[in-house]
PDB file of N, CA and C in Angstrom:
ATOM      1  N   UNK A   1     -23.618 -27.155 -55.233  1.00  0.00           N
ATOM      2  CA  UNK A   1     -23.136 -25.823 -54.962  1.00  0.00           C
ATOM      3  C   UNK A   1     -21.980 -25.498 -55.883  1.00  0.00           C
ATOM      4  N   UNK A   2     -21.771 -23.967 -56.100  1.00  0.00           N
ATOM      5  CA  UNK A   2     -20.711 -23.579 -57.066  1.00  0.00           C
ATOM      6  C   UNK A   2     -19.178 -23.692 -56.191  1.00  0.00           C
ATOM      7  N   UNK A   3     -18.027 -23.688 -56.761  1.00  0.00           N
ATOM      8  CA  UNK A   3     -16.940 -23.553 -56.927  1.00  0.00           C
ATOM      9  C   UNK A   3     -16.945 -22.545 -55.936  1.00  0.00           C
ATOM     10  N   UNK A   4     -17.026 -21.479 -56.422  1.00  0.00           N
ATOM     11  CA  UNK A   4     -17.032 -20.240 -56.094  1.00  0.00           C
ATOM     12  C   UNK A   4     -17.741 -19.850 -54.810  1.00  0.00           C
ATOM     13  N   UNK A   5     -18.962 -20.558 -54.166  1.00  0.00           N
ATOM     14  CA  UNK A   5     -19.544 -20.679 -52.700  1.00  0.00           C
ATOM     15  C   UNK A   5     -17.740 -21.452 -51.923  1.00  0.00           C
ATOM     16  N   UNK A   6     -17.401 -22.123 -52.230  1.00  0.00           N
ATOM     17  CA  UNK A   6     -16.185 -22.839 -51.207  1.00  0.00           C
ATOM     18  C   UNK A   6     -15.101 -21.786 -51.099  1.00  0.00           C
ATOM     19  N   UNK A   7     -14.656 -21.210 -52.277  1.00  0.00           N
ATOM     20  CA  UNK A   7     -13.816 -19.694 -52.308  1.00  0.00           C
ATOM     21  C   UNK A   7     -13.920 -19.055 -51.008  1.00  0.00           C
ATOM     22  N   UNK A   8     -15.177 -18.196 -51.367  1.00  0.00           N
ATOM     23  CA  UNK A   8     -15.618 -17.613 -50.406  1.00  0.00           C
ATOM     24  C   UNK A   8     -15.626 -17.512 -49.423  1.00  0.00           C
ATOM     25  N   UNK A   9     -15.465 -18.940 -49.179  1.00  0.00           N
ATOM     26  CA  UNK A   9     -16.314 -19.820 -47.717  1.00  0.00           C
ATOM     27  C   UNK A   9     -14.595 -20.024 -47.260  1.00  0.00           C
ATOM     28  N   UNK A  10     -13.934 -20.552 -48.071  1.00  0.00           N
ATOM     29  CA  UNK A  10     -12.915 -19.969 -47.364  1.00  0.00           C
ATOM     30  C   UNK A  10     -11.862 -18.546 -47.176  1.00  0.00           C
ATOM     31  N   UNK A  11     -12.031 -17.817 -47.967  1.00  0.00           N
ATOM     32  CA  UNK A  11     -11.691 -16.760 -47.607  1.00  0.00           C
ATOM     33  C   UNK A  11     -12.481 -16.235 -46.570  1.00  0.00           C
ATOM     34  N   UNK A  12     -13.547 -16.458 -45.786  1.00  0.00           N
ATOM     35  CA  UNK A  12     -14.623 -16.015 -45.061  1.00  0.00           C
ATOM     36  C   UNK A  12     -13.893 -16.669 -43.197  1.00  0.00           C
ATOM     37  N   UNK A  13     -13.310 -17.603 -43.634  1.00  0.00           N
ATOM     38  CA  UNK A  13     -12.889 -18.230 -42.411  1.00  0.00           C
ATOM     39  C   UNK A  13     -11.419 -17.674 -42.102  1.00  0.00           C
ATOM     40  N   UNK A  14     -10.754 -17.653 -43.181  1.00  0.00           N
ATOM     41  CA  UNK A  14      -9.584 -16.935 -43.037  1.00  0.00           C
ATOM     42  C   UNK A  14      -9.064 -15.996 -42.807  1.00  0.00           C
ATOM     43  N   UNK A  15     -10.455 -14.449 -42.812  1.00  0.00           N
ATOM     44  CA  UNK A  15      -9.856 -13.098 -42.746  1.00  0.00           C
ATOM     45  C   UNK A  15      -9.973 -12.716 -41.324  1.00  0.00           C
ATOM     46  N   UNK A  16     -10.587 -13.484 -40.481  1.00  0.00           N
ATOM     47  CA  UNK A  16     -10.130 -12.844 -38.908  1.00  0.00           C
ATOM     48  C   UNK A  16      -8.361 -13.335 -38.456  1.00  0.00           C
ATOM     49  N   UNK A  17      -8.204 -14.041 -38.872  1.00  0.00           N
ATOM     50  CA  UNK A  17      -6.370 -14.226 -38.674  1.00  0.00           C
ATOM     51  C   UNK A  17      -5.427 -13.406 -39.506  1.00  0.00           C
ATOM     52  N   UNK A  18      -5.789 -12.931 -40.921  1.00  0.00           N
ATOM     53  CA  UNK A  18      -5.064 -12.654 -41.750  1.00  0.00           C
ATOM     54  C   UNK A  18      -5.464 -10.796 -41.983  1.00  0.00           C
ATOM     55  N   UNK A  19      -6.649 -10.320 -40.795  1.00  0.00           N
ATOM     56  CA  UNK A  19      -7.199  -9.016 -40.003  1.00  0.00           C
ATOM     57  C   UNK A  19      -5.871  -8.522 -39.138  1.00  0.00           C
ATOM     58  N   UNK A  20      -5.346  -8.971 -39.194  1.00  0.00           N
ATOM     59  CA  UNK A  20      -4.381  -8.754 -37.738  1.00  0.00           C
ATOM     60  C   UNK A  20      -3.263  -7.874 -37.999  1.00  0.00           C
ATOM     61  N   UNK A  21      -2.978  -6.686 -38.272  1.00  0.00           N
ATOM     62  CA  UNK A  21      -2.174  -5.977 -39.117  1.00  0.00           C
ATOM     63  C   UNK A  21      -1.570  -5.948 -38.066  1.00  0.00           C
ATOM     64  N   UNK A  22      -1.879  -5.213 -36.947  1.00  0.00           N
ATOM     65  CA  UNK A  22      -0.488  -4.560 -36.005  1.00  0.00           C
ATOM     66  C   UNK A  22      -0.592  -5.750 -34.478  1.00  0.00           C
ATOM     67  N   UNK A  23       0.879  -6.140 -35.002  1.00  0.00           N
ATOM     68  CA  UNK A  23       0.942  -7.182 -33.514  1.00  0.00           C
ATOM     69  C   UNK A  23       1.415  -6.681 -32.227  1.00  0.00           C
ATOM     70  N   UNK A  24       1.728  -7.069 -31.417  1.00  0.00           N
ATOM     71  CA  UNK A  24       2.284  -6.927 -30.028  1.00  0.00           C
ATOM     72  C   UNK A  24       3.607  -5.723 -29.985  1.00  0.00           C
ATOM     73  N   UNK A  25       3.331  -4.419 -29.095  1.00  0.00           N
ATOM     74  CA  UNK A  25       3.815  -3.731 -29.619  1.00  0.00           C
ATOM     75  C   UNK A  25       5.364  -3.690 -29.066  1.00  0.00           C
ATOM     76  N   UNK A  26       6.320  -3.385 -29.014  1.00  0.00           N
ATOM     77  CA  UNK A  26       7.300  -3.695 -27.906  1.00  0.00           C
ATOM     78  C   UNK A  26       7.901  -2.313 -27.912  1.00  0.00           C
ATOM     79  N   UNK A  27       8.330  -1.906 -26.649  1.00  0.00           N
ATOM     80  CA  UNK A  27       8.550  -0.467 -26.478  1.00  0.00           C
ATOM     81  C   UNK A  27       9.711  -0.287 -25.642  1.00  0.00           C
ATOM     82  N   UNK A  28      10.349  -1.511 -25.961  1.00  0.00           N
ATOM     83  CA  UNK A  28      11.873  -1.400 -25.345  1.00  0.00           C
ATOM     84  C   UNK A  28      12.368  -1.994 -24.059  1.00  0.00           C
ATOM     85  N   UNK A  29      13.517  -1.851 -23.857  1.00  0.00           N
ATOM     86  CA  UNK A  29      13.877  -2.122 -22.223  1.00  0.00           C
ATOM     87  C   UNK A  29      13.141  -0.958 -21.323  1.00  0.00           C
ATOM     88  N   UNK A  30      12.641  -1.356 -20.331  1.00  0.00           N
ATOM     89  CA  UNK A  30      12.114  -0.406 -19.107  1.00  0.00           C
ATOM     90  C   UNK A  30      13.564   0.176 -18.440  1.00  0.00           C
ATOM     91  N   UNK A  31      13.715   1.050 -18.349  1.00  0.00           N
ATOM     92  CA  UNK A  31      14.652   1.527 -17.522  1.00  0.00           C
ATOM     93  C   UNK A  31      14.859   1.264 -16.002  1.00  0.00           C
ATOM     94  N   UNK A  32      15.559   0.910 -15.428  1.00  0.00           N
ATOM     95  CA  UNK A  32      15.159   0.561 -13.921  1.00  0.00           C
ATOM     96  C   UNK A  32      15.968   1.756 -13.222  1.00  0.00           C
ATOM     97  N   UNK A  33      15.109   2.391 -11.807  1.00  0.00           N
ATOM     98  CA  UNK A  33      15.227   3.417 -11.004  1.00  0.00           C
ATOM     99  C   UNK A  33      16.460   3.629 -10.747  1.00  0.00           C
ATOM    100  N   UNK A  34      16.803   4.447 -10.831  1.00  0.00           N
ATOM    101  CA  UNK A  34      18.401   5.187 -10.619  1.00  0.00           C
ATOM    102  C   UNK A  34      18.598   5.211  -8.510  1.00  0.00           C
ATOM    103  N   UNK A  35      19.648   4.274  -8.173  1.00  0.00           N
ATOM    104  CA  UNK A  35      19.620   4.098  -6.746  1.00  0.00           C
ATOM    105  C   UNK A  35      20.396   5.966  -6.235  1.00  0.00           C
ATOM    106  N   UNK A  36      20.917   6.390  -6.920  1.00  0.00           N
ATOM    107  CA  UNK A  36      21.148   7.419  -6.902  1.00  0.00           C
ATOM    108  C   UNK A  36      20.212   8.730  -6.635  1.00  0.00           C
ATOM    109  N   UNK A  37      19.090   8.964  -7.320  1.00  0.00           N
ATOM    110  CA  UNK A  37      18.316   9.600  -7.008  1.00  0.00           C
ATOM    111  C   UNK A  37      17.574   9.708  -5.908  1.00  0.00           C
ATOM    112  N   UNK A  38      17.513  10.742  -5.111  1.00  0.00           N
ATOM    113  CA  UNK A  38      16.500  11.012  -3.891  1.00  0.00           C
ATOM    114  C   UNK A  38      15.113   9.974  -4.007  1.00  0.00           C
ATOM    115  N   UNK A  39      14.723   9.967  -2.693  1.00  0.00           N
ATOM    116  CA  UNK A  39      13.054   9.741  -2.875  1.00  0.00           C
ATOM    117  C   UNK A  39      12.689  10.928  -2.560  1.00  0.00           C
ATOM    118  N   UNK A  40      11.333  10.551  -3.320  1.00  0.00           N
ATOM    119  CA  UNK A  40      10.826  12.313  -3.165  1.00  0.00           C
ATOM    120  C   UNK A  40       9.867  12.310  -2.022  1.00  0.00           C
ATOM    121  N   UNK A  41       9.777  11.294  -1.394  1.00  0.00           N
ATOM    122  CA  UNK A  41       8.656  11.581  -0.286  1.00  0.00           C
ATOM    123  C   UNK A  41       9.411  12.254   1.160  1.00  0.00           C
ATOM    124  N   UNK A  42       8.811  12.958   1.660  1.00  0.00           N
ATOM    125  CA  UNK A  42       9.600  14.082   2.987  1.00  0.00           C
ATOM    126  C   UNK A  42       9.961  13.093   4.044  1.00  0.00           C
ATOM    127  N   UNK A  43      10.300  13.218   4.317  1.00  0.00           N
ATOM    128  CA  UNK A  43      11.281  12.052   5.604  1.00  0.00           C
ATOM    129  C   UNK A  43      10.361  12.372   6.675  1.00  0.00           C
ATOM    130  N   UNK A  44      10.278  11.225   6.931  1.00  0.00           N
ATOM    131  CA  UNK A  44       9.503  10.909   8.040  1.00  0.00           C
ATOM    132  C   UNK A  44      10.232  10.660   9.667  1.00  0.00           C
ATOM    133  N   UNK A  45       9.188  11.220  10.765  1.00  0.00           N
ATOM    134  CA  UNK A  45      10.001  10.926  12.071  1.00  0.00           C
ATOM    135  C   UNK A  45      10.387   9.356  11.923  1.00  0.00           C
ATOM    136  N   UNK A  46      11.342   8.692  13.168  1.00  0.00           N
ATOM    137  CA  UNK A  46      11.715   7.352  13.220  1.00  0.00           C
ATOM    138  C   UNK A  46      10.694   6.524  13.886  1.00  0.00           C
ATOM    139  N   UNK A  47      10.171   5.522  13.642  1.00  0.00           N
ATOM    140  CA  UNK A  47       9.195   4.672  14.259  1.00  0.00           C
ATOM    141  C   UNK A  47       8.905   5.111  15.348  1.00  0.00           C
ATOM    142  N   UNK A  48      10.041   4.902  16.680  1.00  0.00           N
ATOM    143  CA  UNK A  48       9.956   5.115  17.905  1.00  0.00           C
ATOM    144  C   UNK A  48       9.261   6.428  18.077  1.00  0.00           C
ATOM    145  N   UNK A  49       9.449   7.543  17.550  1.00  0.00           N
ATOM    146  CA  UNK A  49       9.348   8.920  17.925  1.00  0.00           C
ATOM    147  C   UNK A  49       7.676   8.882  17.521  1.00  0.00           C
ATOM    148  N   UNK A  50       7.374   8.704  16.526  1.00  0.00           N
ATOM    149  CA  UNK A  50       5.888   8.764  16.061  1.00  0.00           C
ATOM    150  C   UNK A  50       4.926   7.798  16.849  1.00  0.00           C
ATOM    151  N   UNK A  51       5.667   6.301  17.447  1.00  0.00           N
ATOM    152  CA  UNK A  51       4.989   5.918  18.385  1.00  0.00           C
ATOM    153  C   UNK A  51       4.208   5.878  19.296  1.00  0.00           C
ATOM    154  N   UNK A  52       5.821   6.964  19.858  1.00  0.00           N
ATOM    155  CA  UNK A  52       5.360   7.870  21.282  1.00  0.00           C
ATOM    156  C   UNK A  52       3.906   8.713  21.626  1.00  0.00           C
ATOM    157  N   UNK A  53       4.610   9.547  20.187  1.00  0.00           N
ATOM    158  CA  UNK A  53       3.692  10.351  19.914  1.00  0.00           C
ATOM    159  C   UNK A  53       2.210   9.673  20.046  1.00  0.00           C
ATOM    160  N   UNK A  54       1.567   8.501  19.671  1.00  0.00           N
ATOM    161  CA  UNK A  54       0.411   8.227  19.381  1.00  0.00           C
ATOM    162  C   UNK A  54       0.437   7.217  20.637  1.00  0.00           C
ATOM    163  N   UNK A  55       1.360   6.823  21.958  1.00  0.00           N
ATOM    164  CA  UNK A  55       0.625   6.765  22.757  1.00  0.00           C
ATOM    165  C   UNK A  55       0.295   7.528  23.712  1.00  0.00           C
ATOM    166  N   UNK A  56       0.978   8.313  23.190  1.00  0.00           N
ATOM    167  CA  UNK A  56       0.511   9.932  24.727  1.00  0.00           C
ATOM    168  C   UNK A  56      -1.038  10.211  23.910  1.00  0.00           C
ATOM    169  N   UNK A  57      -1.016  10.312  22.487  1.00  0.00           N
ATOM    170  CA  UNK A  57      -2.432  10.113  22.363  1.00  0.00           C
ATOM    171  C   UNK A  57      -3.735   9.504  22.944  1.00  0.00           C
ATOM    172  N   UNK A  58      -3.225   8.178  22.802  1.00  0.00           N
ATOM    173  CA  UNK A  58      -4.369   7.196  23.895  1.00  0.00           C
ATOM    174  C   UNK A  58      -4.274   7.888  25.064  1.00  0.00           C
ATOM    175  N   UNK A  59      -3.310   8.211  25.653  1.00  0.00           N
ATOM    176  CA  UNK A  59      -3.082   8.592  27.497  1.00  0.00           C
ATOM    177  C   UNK A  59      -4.055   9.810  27.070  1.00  0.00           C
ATOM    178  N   UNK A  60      -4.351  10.731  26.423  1.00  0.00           N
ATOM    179  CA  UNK A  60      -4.938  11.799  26.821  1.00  0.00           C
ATOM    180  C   UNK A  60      -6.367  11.453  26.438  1.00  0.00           C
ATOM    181  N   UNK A  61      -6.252  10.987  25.102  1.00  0.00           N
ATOM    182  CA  UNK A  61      -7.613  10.658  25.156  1.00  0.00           C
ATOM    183  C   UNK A  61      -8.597   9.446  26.312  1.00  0.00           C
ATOM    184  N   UNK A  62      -7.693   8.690  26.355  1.00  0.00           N
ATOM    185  CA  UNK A  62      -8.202   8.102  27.717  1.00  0.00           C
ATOM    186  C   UNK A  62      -8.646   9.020  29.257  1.00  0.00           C
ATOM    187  N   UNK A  63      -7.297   9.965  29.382  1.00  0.00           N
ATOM    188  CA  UNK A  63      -8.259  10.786  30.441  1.00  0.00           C
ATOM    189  C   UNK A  63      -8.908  11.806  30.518  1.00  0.00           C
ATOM    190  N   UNK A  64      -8.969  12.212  29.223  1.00  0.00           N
ATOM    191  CA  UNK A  64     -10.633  12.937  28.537  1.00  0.00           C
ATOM    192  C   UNK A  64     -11.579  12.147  28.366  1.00  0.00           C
ATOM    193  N   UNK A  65     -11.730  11.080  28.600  1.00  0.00           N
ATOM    194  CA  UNK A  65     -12.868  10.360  28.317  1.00  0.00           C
ATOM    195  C   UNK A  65     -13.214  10.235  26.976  1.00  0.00           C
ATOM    196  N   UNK A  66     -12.702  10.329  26.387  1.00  0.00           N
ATOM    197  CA  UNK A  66     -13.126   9.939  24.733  1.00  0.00           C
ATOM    198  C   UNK A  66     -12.920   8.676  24.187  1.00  0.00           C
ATOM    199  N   UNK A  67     -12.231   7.711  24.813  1.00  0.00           N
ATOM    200  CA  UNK A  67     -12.165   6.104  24.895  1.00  0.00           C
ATOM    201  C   UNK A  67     -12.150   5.656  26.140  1.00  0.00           C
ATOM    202  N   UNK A  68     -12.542   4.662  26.185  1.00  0.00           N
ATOM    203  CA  UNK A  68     -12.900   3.849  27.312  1.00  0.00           C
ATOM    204  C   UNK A  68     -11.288   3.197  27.790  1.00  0.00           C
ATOM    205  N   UNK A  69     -11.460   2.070  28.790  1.00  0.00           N
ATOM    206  CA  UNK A  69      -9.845   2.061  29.335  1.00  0.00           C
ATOM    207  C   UNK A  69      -9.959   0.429  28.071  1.00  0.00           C
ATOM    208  N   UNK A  70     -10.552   0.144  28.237  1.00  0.00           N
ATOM    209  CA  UNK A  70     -10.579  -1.131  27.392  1.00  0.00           C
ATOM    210  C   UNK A  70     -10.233  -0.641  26.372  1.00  0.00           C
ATOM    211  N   UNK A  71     -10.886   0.445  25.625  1.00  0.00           N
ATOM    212  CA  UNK A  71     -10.344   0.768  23.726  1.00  0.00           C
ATOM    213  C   UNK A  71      -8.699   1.094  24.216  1.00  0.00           C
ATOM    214  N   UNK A  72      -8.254   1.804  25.207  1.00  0.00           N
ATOM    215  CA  UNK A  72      -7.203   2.551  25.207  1.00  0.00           C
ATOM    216  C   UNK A  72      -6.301   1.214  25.132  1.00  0.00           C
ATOM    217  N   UNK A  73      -6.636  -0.165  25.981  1.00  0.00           N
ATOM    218  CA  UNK A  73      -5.695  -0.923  26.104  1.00  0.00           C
ATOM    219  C   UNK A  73      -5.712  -1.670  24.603  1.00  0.00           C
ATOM    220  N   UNK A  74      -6.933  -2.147  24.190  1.00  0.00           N
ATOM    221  CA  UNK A  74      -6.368  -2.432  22.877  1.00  0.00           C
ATOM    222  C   UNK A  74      -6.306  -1.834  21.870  1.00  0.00           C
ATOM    223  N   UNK A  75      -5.796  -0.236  21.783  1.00  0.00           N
ATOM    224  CA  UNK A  75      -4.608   0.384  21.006  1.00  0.00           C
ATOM    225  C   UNK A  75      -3.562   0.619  21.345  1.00  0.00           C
ATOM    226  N   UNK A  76      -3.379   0.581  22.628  1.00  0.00           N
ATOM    227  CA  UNK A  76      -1.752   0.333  23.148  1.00  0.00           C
ATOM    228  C   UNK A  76      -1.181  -0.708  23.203  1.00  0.00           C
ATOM    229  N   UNK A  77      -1.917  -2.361  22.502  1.00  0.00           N
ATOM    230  CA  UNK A  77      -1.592  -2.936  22.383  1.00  0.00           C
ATOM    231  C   UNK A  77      -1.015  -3.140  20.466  1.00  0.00           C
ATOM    232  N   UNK A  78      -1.845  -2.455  20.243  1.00  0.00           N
ATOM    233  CA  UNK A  78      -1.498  -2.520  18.459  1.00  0.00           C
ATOM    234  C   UNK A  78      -0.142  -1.443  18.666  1.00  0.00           C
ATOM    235  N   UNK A  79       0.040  -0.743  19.551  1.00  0.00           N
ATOM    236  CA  UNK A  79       0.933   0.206  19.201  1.00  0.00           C
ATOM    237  C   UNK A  79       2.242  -0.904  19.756  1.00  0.00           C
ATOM    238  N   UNK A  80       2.153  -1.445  20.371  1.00  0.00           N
ATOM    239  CA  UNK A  80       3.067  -1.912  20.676  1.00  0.00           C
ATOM    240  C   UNK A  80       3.629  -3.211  19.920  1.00  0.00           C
ATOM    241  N   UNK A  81       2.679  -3.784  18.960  1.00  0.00           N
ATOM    242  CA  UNK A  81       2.738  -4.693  17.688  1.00  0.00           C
ATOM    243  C   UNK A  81       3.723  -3.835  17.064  1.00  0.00           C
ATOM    244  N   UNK A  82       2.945  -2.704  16.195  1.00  0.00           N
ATOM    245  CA  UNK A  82       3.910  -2.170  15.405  1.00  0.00           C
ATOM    246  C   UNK A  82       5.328  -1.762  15.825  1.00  0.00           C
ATOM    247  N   UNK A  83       5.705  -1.277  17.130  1.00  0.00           N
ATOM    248  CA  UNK A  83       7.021  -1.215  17.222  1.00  0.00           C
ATOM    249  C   UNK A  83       7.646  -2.892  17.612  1.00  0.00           C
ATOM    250  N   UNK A  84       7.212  -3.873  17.470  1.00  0.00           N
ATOM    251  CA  UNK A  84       7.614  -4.694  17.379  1.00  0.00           C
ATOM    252  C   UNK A  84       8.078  -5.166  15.625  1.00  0.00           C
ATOM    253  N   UNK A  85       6.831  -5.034  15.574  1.00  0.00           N
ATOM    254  CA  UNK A  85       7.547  -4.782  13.795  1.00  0.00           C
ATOM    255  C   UNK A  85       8.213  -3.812  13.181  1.00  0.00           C
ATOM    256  N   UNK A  86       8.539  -2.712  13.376  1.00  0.00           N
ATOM    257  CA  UNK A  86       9.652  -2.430  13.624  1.00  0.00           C
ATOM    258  C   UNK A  86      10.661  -2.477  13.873  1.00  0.00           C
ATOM    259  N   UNK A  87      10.882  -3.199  15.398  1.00  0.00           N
ATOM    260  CA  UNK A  87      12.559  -3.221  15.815  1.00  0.00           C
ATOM    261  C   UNK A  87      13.002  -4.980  14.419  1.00  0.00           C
ATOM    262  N   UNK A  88      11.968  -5.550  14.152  1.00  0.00           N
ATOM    263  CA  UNK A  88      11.998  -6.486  13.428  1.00  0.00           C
ATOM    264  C   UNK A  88      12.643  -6.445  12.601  1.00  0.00           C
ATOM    265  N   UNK A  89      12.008  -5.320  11.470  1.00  0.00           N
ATOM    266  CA  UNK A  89      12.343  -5.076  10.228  1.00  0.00           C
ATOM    267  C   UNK A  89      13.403  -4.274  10.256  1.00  0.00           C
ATOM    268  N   UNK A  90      13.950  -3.554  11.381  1.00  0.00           N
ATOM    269  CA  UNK A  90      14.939  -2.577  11.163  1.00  0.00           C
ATOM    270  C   UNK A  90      16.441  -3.394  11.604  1.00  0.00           C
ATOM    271  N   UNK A  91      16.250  -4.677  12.012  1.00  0.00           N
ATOM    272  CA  UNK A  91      17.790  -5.168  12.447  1.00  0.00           C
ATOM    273  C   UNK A  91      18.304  -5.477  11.166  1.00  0.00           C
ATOM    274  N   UNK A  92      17.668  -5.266  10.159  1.00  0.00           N
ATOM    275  CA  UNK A  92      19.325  -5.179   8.746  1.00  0.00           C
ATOM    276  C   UNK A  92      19.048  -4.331   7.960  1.00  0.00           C
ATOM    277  N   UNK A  93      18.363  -3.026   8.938  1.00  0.00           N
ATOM    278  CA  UNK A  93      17.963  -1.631   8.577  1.00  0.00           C
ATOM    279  C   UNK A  93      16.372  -1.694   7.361  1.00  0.00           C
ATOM    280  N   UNK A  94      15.972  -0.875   7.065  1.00  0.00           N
ATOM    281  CA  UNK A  94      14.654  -0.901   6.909  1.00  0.00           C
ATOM    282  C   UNK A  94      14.478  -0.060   5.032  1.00  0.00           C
ATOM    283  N   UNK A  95      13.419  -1.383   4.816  1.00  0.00           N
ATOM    284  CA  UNK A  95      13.531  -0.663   3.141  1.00  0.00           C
ATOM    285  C   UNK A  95      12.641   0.209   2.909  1.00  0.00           C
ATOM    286  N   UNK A  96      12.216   0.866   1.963  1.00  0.00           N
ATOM    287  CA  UNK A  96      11.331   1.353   1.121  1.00  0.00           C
ATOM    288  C   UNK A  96       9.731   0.743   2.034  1.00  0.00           C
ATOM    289  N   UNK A  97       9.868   0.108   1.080  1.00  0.00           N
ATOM    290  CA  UNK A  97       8.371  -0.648   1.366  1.00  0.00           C
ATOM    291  C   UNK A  97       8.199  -1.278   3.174  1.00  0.00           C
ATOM    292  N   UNK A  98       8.800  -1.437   4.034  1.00  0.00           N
ATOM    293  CA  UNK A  98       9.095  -1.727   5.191  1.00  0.00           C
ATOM    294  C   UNK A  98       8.905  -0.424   5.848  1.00  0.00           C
ATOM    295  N   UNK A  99       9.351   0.591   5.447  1.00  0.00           N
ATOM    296  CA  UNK A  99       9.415   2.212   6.237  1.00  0.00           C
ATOM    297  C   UNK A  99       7.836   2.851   5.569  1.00  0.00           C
ATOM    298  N   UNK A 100       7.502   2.264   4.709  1.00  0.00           N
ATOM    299  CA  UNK A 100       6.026   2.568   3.882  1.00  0.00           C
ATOM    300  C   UNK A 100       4.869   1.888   4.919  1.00  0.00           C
ATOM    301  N   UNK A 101       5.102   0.854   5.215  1.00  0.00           N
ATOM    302  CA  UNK A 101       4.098  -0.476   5.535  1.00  0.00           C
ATOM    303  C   UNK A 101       4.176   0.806   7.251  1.00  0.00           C
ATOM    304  N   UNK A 102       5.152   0.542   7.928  1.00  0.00           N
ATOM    305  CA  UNK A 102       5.189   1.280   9.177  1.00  0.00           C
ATOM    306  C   UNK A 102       4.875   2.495   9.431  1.00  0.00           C
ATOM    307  N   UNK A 103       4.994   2.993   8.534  1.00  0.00           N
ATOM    308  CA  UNK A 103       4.473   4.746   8.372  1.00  0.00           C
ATOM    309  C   UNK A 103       2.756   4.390   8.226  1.00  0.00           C
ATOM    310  N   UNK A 104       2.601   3.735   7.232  1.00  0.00           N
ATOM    311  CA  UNK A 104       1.083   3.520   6.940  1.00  0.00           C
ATOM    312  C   UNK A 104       0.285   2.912   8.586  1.00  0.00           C
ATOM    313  N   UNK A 105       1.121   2.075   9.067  1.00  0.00           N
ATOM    314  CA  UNK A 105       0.054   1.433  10.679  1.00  0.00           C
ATOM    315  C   UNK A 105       0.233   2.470  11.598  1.00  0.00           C
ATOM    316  N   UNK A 106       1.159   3.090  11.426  1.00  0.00           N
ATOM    317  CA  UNK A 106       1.419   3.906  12.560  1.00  0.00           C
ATOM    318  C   UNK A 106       0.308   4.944  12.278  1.00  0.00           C
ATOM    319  N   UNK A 107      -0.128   5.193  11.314  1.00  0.00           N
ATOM    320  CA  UNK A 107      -0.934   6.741  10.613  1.00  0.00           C
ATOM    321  C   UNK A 107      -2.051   6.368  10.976  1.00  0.00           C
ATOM    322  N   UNK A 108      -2.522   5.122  10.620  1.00  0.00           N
ATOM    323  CA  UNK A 108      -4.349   4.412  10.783  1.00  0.00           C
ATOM    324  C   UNK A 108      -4.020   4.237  12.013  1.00  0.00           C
ATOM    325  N   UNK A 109      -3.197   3.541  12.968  1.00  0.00           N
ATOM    326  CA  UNK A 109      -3.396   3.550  14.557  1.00  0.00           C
ATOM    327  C   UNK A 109      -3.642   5.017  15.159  1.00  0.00           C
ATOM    328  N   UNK A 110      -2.680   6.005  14.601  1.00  0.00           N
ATOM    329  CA  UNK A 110      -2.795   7.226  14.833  1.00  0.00           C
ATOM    330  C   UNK A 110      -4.405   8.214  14.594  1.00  0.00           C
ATOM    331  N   UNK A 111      -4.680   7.817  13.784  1.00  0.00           N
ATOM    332  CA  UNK A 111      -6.080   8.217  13.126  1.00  0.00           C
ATOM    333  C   UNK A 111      -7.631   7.424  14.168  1.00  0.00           C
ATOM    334  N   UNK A 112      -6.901   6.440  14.638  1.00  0.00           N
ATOM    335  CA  UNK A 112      -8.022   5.573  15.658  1.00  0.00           C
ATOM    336  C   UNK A 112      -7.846   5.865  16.305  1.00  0.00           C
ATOM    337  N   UNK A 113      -7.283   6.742  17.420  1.00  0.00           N
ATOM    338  CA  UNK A 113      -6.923   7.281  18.409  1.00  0.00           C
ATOM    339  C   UNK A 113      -8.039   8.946  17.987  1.00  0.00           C
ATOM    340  N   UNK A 114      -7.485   9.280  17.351  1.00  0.00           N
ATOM    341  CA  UNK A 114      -8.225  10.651  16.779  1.00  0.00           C
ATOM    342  C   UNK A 114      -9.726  10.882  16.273  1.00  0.00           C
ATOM    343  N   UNK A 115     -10.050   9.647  15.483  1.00  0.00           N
ATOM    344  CA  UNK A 115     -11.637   9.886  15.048  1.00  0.00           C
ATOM    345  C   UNK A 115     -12.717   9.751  16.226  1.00  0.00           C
ATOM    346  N   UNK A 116     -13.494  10.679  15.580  1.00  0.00           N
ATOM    347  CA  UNK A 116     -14.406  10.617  17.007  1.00  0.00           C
ATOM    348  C   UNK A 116     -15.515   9.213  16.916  1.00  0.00           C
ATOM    349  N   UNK A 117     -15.603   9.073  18.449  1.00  0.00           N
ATOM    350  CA  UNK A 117     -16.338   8.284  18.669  1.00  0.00           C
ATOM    351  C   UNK A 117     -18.268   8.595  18.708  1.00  0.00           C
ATOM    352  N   UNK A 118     -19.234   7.819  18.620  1.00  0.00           N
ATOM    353  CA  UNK A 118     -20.583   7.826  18.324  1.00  0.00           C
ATOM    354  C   UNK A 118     -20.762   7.487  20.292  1.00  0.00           C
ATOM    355  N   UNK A 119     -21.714   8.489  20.512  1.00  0.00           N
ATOM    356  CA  UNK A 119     -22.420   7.983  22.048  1.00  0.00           C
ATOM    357  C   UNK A 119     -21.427   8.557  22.636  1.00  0.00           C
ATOM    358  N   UNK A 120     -20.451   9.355  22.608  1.00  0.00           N
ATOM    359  CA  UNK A 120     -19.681  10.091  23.777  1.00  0.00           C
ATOM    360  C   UNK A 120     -19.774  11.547  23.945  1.00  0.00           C
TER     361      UNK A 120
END
């Protein structure tokens, strides 16, 4: 074989590494959230109050007949989880993501109380 086949042959092995024009791009320090600034999400009632609210839910829907006493008891039992997690998370007051997580169970417990049921 020629000279010139090994050239090749290595320049052929070499141009996917030496392809590589633009590397890793770096775009600076990230700025981190200003503790100063508002959150923009609307303030929400306090655990307790929205609680309430969703067990007078069960109570009515229970004596409309739209859940049975068994469903009613085990969502008044989840309701009563979450304000347990609650008074939990709130004894060295309650963060972001803690007032998020509780807003969110309280909304889906709230919403299971509300969607209708099949066969009633």
């Amino acid at each position: 074989m020629r000279p010139s086949f090994f050239c090749l042959l290595a320049l052929a092995l070499g141009a996917p590494a030496s392809a590589q024009i633009a590397g890793k791009r770096d775009y600076g320090p990230v700025p981190s959230a200003s503790p100063f600034l508002p959150d923009s999400r609307l303030p929400s009632p306090p655990p307790g109050k929205a609680l309430g609210d969703v067990d007078r839910r069960i109570d009515r829907a229970r004596e409309s007949g739209r859940i049975s006493a068994r469903e009613a008891r085990r969502l008044g039992r989840d309701a009563r989880a979450i304000g347990r997690l609650a008074r939990r998370y709130g004894r060295d007051g309650l963060s972001a993501p803690e007032q998020a997580e509780i807003e969110a169970r309280t909304a889906y417990l709230r919403d299971s109380v509300d969607r209708p049921r099949r066969g009633r």
